[in-house]
C-alpha atoms as a PDB file:
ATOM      1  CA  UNK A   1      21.687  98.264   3.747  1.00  0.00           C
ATOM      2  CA  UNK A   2      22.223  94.973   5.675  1.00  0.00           C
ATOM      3  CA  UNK A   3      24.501  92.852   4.317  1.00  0.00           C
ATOM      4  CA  UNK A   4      23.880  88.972   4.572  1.00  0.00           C
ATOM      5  CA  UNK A   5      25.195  86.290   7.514  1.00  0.00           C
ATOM      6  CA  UNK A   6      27.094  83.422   6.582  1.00  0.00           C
ATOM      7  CA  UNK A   7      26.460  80.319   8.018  1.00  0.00           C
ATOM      8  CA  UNK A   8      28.645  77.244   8.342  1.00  0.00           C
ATOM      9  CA  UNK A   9      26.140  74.203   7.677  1.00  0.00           C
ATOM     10  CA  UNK A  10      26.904  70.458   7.031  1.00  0.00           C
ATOM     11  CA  UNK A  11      26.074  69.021   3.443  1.00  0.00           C
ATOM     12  CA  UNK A  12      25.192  65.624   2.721  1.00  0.00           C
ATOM     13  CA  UNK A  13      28.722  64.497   1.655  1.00  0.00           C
ATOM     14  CA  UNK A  14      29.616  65.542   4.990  1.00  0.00           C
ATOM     15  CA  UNK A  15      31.832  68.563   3.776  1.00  0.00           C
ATOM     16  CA  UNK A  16      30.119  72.553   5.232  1.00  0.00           C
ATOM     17  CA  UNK A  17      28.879  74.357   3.131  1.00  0.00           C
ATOM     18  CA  UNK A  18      28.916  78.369   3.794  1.00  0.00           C
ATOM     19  CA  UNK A  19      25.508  79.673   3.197  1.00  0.00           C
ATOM     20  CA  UNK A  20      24.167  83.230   3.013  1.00  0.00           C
ATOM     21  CA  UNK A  21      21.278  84.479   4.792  1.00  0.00           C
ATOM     22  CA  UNK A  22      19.969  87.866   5.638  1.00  0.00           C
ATOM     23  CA  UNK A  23      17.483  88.482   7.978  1.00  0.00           C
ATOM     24  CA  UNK A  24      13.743  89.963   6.580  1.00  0.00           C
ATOM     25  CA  UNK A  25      11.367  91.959   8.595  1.00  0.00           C
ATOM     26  CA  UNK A  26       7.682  91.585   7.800  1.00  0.00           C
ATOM     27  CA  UNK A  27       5.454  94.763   8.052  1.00  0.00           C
ATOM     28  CA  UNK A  28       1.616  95.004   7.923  1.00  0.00           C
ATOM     29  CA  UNK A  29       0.261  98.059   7.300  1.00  0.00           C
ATOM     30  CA  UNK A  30       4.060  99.694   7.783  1.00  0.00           C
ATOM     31  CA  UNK A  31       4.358  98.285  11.128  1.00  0.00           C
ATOM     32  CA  UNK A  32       7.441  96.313  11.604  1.00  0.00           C
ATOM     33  CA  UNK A  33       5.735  92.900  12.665  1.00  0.00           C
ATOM     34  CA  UNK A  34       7.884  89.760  12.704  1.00  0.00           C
ATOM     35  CA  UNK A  35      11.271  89.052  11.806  1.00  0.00           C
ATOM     36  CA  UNK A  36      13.104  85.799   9.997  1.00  0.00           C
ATOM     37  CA  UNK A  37      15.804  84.414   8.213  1.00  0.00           C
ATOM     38  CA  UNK A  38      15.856  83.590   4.448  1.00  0.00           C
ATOM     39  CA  UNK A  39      18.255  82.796   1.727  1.00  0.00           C
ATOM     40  CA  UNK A  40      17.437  85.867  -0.192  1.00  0.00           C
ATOM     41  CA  UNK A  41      14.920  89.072  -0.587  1.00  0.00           C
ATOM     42  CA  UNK A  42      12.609  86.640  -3.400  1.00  0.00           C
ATOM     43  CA  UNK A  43      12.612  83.805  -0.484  1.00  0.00           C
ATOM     44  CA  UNK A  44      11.520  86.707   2.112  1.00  0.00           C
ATOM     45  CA  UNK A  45       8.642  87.457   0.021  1.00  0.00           C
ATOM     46  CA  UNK A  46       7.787  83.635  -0.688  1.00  0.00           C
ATOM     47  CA  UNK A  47       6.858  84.050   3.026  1.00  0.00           C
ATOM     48  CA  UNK A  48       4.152  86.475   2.319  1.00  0.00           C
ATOM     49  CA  UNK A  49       2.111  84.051   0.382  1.00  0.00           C
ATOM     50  CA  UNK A  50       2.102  81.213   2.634  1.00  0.00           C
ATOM     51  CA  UNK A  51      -1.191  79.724   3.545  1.00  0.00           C
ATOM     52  CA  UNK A  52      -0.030  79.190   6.835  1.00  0.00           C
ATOM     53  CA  UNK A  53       2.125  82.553   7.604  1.00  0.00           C
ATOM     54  CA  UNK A  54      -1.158  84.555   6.494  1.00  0.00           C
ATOM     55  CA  UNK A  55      -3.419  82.262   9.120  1.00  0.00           C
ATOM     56  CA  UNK A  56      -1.144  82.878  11.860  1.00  0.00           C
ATOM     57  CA  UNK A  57      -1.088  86.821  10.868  1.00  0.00           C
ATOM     58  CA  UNK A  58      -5.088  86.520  11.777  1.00  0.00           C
ATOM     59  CA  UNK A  59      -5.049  84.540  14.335  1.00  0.00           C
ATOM     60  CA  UNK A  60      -2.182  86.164  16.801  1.00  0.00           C
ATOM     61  CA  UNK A  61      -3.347  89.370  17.881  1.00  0.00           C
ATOM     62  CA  UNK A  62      -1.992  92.574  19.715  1.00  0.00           C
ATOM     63  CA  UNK A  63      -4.259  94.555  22.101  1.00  0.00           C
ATOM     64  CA  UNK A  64      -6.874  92.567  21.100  1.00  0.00           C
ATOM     65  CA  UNK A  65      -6.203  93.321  17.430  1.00  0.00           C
ATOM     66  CA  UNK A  66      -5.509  90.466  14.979  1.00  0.00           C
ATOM     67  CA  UNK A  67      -1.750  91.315  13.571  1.00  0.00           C
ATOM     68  CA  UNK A  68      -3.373  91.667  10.017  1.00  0.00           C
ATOM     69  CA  UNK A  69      -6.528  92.042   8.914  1.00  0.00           C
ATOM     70  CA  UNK A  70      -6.646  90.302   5.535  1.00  0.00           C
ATOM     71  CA  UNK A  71      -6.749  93.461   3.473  1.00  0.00           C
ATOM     72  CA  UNK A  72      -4.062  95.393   5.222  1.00  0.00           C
ATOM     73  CA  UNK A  73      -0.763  96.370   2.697  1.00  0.00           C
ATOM     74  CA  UNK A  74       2.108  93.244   3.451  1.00  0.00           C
ATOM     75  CA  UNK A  75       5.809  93.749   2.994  1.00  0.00           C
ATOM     76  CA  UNK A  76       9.088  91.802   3.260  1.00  0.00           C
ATOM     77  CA  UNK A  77      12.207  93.693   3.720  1.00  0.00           C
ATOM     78  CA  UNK A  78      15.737  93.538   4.978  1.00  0.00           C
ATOM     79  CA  UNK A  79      15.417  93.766   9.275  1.00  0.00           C
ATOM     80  CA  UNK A  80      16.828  96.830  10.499  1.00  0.00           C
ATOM     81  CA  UNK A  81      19.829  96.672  12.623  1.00  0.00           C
ATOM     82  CA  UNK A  82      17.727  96.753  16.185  1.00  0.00           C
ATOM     83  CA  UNK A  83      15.223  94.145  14.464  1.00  0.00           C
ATOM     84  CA  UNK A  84      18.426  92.164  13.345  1.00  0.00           C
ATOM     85  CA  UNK A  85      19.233  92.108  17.195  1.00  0.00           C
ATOM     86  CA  UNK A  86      15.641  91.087  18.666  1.00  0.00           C
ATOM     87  CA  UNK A  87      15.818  88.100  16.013  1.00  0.00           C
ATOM     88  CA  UNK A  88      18.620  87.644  17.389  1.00  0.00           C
ATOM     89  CA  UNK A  89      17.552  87.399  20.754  1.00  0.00           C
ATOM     90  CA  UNK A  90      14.934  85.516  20.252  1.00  0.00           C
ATOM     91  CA  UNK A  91      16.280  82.656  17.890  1.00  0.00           C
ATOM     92  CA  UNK A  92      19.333  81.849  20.409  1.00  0.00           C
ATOM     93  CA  UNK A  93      16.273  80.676  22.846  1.00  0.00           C
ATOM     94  CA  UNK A  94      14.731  79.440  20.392  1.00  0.00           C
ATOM     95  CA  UNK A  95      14.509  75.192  19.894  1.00  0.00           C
ATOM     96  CA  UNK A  96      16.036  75.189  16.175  1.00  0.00           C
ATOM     97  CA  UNK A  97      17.076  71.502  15.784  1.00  0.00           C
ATOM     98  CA  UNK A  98      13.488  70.927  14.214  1.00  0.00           C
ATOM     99  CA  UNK A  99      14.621  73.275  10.796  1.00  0.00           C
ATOM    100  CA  UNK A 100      11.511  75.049  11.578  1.00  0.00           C
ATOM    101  CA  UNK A 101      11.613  78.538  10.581  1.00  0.00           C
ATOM    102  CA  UNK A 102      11.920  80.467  13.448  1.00  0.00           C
ATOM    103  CA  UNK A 103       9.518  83.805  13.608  1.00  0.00           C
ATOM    104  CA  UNK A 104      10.649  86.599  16.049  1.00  0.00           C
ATOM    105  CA  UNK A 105       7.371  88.702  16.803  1.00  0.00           C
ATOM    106  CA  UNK A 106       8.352  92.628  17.087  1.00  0.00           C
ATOM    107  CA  UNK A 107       5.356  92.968  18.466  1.00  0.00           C
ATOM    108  CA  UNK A 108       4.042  91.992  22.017  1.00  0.00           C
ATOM    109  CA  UNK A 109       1.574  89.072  21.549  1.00  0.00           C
ATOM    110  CA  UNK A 110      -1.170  88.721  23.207  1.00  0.00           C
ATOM    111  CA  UNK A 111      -1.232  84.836  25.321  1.00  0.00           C
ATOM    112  CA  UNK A 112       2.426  84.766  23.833  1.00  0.00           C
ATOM    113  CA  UNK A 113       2.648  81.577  25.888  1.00  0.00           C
ATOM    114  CA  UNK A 114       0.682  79.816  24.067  1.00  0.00           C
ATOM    115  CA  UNK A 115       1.734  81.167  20.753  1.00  0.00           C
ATOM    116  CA  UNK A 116       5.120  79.864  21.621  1.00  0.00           C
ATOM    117  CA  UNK A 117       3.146  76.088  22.178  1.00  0.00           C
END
């Protein structure tokens, strides 16, 4: 089992806070798919029923293949220790002073340029 970060972050009195995190691997169909930070497991599966999350799901595609299909079986779950480390990767070049969540695609994407965009 992973056990969560912590993460120094500023409060509005000024003072940090420590906060915990863990990091939450999406799978379609039982295919790890994209990983991503939350508070906790029931904020990792919040993810799952986002308008927007789903649309992009559709709309990205591998091989030609959308990375769901609309019907195919969704799961949240705490990241393996590899996926941990391609989040990883991928967040530290990542632009994260918008507080956008950042989504690490374990998956090759096709035109990942302009997914990035």
């Amino acid at each position: 089992m992973t056990c969560p970060a912590l993460i120094w972050m500023p409060s509005n009195s000024g003072k940090k806070i420590i906060v915990a995190v863990i990091i939450a691997t999406v799978e379609v169909d039982g295919r790890p798919t994209v990983a991503f930070e939350a508070r906790n497991s029931r904020e990792a599966s919040q993810l799952l029923k986002e308008h927007w999350f789903l649309e992009d799901l559709q709309e990205l595609k591998t091989d030609g293949s959308p990375l769901w299909d609309g019907k195919a079986r969704l799961r949240s779950r705490a990241a393996s220790e590899e996926e941990i480390k391609k989040y990883e990767a991928m967040a530290a070049e990542a632009d994260d002073t918008t507080g956008d969540i950042i989504l690490a695609f374990l998956v090759p994407l096709d035109n990942a340029t302009e997914a990035q965009g």
